[in-house]
C-alpha atoms as a PDB file:
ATOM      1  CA  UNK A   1     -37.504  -5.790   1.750  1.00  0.00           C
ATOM      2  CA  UNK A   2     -34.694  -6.481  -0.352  1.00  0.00           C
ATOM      3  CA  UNK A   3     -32.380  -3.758  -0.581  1.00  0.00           C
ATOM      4  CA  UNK A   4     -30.733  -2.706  -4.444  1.00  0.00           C
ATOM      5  CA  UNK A   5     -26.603  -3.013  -2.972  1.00  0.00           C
ATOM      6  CA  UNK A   6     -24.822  -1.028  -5.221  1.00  0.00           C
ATOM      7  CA  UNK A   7     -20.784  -0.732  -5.384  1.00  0.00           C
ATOM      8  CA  UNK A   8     -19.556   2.719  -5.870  1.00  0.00           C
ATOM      9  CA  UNK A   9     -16.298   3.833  -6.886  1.00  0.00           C
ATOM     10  CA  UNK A  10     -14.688   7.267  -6.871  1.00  0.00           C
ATOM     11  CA  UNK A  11     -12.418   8.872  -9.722  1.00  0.00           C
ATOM     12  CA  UNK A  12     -11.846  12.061  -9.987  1.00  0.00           C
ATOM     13  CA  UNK A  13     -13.985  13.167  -7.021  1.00  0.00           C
ATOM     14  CA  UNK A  14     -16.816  11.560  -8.913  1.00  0.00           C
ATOM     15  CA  UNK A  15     -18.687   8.554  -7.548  1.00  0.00           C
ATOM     16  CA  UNK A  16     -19.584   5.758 -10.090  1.00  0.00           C
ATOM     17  CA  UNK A  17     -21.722   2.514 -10.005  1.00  0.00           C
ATOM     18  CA  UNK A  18     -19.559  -0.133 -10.723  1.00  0.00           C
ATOM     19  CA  UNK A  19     -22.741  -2.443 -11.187  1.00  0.00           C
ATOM     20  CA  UNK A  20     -23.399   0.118 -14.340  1.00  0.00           C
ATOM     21  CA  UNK A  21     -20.303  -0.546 -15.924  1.00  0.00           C
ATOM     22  CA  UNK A  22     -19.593  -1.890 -19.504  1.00  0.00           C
ATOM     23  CA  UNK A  23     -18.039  -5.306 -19.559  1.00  0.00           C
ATOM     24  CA  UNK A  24     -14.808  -3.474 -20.417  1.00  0.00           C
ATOM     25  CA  UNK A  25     -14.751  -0.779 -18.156  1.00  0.00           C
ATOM     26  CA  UNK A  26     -14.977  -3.578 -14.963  1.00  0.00           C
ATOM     27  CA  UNK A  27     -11.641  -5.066 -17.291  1.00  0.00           C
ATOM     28  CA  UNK A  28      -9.862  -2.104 -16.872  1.00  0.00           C
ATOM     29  CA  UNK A  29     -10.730  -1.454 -13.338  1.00  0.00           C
ATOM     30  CA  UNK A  30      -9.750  -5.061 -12.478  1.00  0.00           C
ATOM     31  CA  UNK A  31      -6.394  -4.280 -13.962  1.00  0.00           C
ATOM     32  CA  UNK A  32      -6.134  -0.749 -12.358  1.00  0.00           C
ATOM     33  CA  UNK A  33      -7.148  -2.954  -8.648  1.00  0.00           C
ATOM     34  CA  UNK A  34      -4.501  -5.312  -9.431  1.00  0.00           C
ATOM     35  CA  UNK A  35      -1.836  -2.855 -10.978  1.00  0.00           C
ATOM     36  CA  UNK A  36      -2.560  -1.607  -7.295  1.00  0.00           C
ATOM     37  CA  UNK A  37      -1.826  -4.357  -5.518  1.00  0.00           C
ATOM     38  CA  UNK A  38       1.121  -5.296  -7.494  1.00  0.00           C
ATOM     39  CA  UNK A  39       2.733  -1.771  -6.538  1.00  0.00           C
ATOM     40  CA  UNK A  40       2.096  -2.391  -2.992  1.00  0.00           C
ATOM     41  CA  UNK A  41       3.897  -5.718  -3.177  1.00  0.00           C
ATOM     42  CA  UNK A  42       6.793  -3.900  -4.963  1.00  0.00           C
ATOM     43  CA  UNK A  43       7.118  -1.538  -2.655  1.00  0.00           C
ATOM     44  CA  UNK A  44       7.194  -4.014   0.523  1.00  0.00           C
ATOM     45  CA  UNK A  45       9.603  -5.728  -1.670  1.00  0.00           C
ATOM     46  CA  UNK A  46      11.764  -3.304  -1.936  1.00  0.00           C
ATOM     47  CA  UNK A  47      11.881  -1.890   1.711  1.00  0.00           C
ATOM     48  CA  UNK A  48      13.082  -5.497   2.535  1.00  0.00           C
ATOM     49  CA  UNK A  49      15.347  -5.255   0.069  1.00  0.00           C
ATOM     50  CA  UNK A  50      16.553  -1.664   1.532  1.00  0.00           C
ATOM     51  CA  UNK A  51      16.345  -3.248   4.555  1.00  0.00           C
ATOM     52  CA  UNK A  52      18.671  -6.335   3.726  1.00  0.00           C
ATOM     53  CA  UNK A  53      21.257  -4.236   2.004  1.00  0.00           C
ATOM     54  CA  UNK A  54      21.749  -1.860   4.537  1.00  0.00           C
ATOM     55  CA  UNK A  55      21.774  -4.780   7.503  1.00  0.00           C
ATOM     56  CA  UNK A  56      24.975  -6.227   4.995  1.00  0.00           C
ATOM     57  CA  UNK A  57      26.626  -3.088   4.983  1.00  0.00           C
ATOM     58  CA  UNK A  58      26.803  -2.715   8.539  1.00  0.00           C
ATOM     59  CA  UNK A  59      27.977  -5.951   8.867  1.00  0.00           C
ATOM     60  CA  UNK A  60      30.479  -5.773   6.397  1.00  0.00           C
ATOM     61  CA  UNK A  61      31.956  -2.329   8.340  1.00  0.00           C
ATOM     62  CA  UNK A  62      32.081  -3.823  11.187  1.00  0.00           C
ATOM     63  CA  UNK A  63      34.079  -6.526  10.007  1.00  0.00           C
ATOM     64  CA  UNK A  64      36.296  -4.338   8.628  1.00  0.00           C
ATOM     65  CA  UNK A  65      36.740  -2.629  11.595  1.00  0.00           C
ATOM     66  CA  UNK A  66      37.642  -5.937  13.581  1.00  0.00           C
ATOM     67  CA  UNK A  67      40.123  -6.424  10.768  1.00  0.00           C
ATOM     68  CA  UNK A  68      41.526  -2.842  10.647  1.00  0.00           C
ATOM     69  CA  UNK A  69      41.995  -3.820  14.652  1.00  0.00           C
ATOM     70  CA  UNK A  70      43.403  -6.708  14.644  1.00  0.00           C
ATOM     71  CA  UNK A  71      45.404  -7.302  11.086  1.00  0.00           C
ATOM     72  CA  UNK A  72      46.448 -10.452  10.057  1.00  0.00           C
ATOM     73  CA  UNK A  73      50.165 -10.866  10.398  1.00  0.00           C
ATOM     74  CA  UNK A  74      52.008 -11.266   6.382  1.00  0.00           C
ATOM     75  CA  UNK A  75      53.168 -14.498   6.249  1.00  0.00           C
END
Protein backbone atom coordinates (compact mmCIF):
# COMPACT_ATOMS: atom_id res chain seq x y z
CA UNK A 1 0.00 0.00 0.00
CA UNK A 2 2.98 1.97 -0.08
CA UNK A 3 2.75 4.82 -2.25
CA UNK A 4 6.08 5.77 -4.85
CA UNK A 5 6.32 9.89 -3.34
CA UNK A 6 7.93 11.58 -5.93
CA UNK A 7 9.26 15.40 -5.75
CA UNK A 8 8.58 17.36 -8.81
CA UNK A 9 10.01 20.48 -9.86
CA UNK A 10 9.04 22.91 -12.60
CA UNK A 11 11.48 24.82 -15.10
CA UNK A 12 10.51 26.15 -17.91
CA UNK A 13 6.84 25.11 -17.67
CA UNK A 14 8.20 21.60 -17.58
CA UNK A 15 7.75 19.35 -14.55
CA UNK A 16 10.80 17.19 -13.51
CA UNK A 17 11.43 14.34 -10.94
CA UNK A 18 13.89 15.50 -8.74
CA UNK A 19 14.24 11.80 -7.38
CA UNK A 20 15.57 11.15 -11.22
CA UNK A 21 18.20 13.52 -11.04
CA UNK A 22 22.02 13.02 -11.55
CA UNK A 23 24.05 13.55 -8.44
CA UNK A 24 25.03 16.87 -10.03
CA UNK A 25 21.98 18.15 -11.23
CA UNK A 26 20.44 17.92 -7.28
CA UNK A 27 24.12 20.12 -6.72
CA UNK A 28 23.07 22.67 -8.84
CA UNK A 29 19.53 22.83 -7.77
CA UNK A 30 20.69 22.98 -4.12
CA UNK A 31 22.69 26.00 -5.10
CA UNK A 32 19.90 27.55 -7.32
CA UNK A 33 17.41 26.85 -3.72
CA UNK A 34 19.95 28.52 -1.74
CA UNK A 35 21.05 31.32 -4.28
CA UNK A 36 17.18 31.81 -3.64
CA UNK A 37 17.11 32.17 -0.30
CA UNK A 38 20.14 34.23 -0.09
CA UNK A 39 18.34 36.90 -2.45
CA UNK A 40 15.42 36.94 -0.26
CA UNK A 41 17.60 37.70 2.75
CA UNK A 42 19.26 40.49 0.67
CA UNK A 43 16.40 41.95 -0.19
CA UNK A 44 14.83 42.08 3.52
CA UNK A 45 18.20 43.38 4.22
CA UNK A 46 18.08 45.99 2.27
CA UNK A 47 14.44 47.30 2.86
CA UNK A 48 15.69 47.65 6.53
CA UNK A 49 18.40 49.28 5.39
CA UNK A 50 16.01 51.70 3.17
CA UNK A 51 14.09 51.77 6.00
CA UNK A 52 16.88 52.93 8.54
CA UNK A 53 18.26 55.53 6.21
CA UNK A 54 15.26 57.19 5.47
CA UNK A 55 14.04 57.11 9.45
CA UNK A 56 17.82 59.16 9.87
CA UNK A 57 17.01 61.54 7.37
CA UNK A 58 13.91 62.61 8.82
CA UNK A 59 15.42 62.92 11.92
CA UNK A 60 18.23 64.75 10.86
CA UNK A 61 15.59 67.49 9.04
CA UNK A 62 13.89 67.85 11.74
CA UNK A 63 16.70 68.74 13.74
CA UNK A 64 17.63 71.09 11.46
CA UNK A 65 14.54 72.63 11.50
CA UNK A 66 14.60 73.04 15.44
CA UNK A 67 17.98 74.60 14.79
CA UNK A 68 16.99 76.84 11.83
CA UNK A 69 14.20 77.93 14.70
CA UNK A 70 15.92 78.47 17.36
CA UNK A 71 19.82 79.39 16.37
CA UNK A 72 22.38 79.29 18.71
CA UNK A 73 23.49 82.74 19.71
CA UNK A 74 27.64 83.46 18.31
CA UNK A 75 29.52 83.65 21.18
Amino acid sequence: MGKNKKTPITIDDKEYDIESFKDEQKRMLNHIVDLDRKMESSEFNLEQLRFGRESFLTQLKKSLETTEKYPKEAN
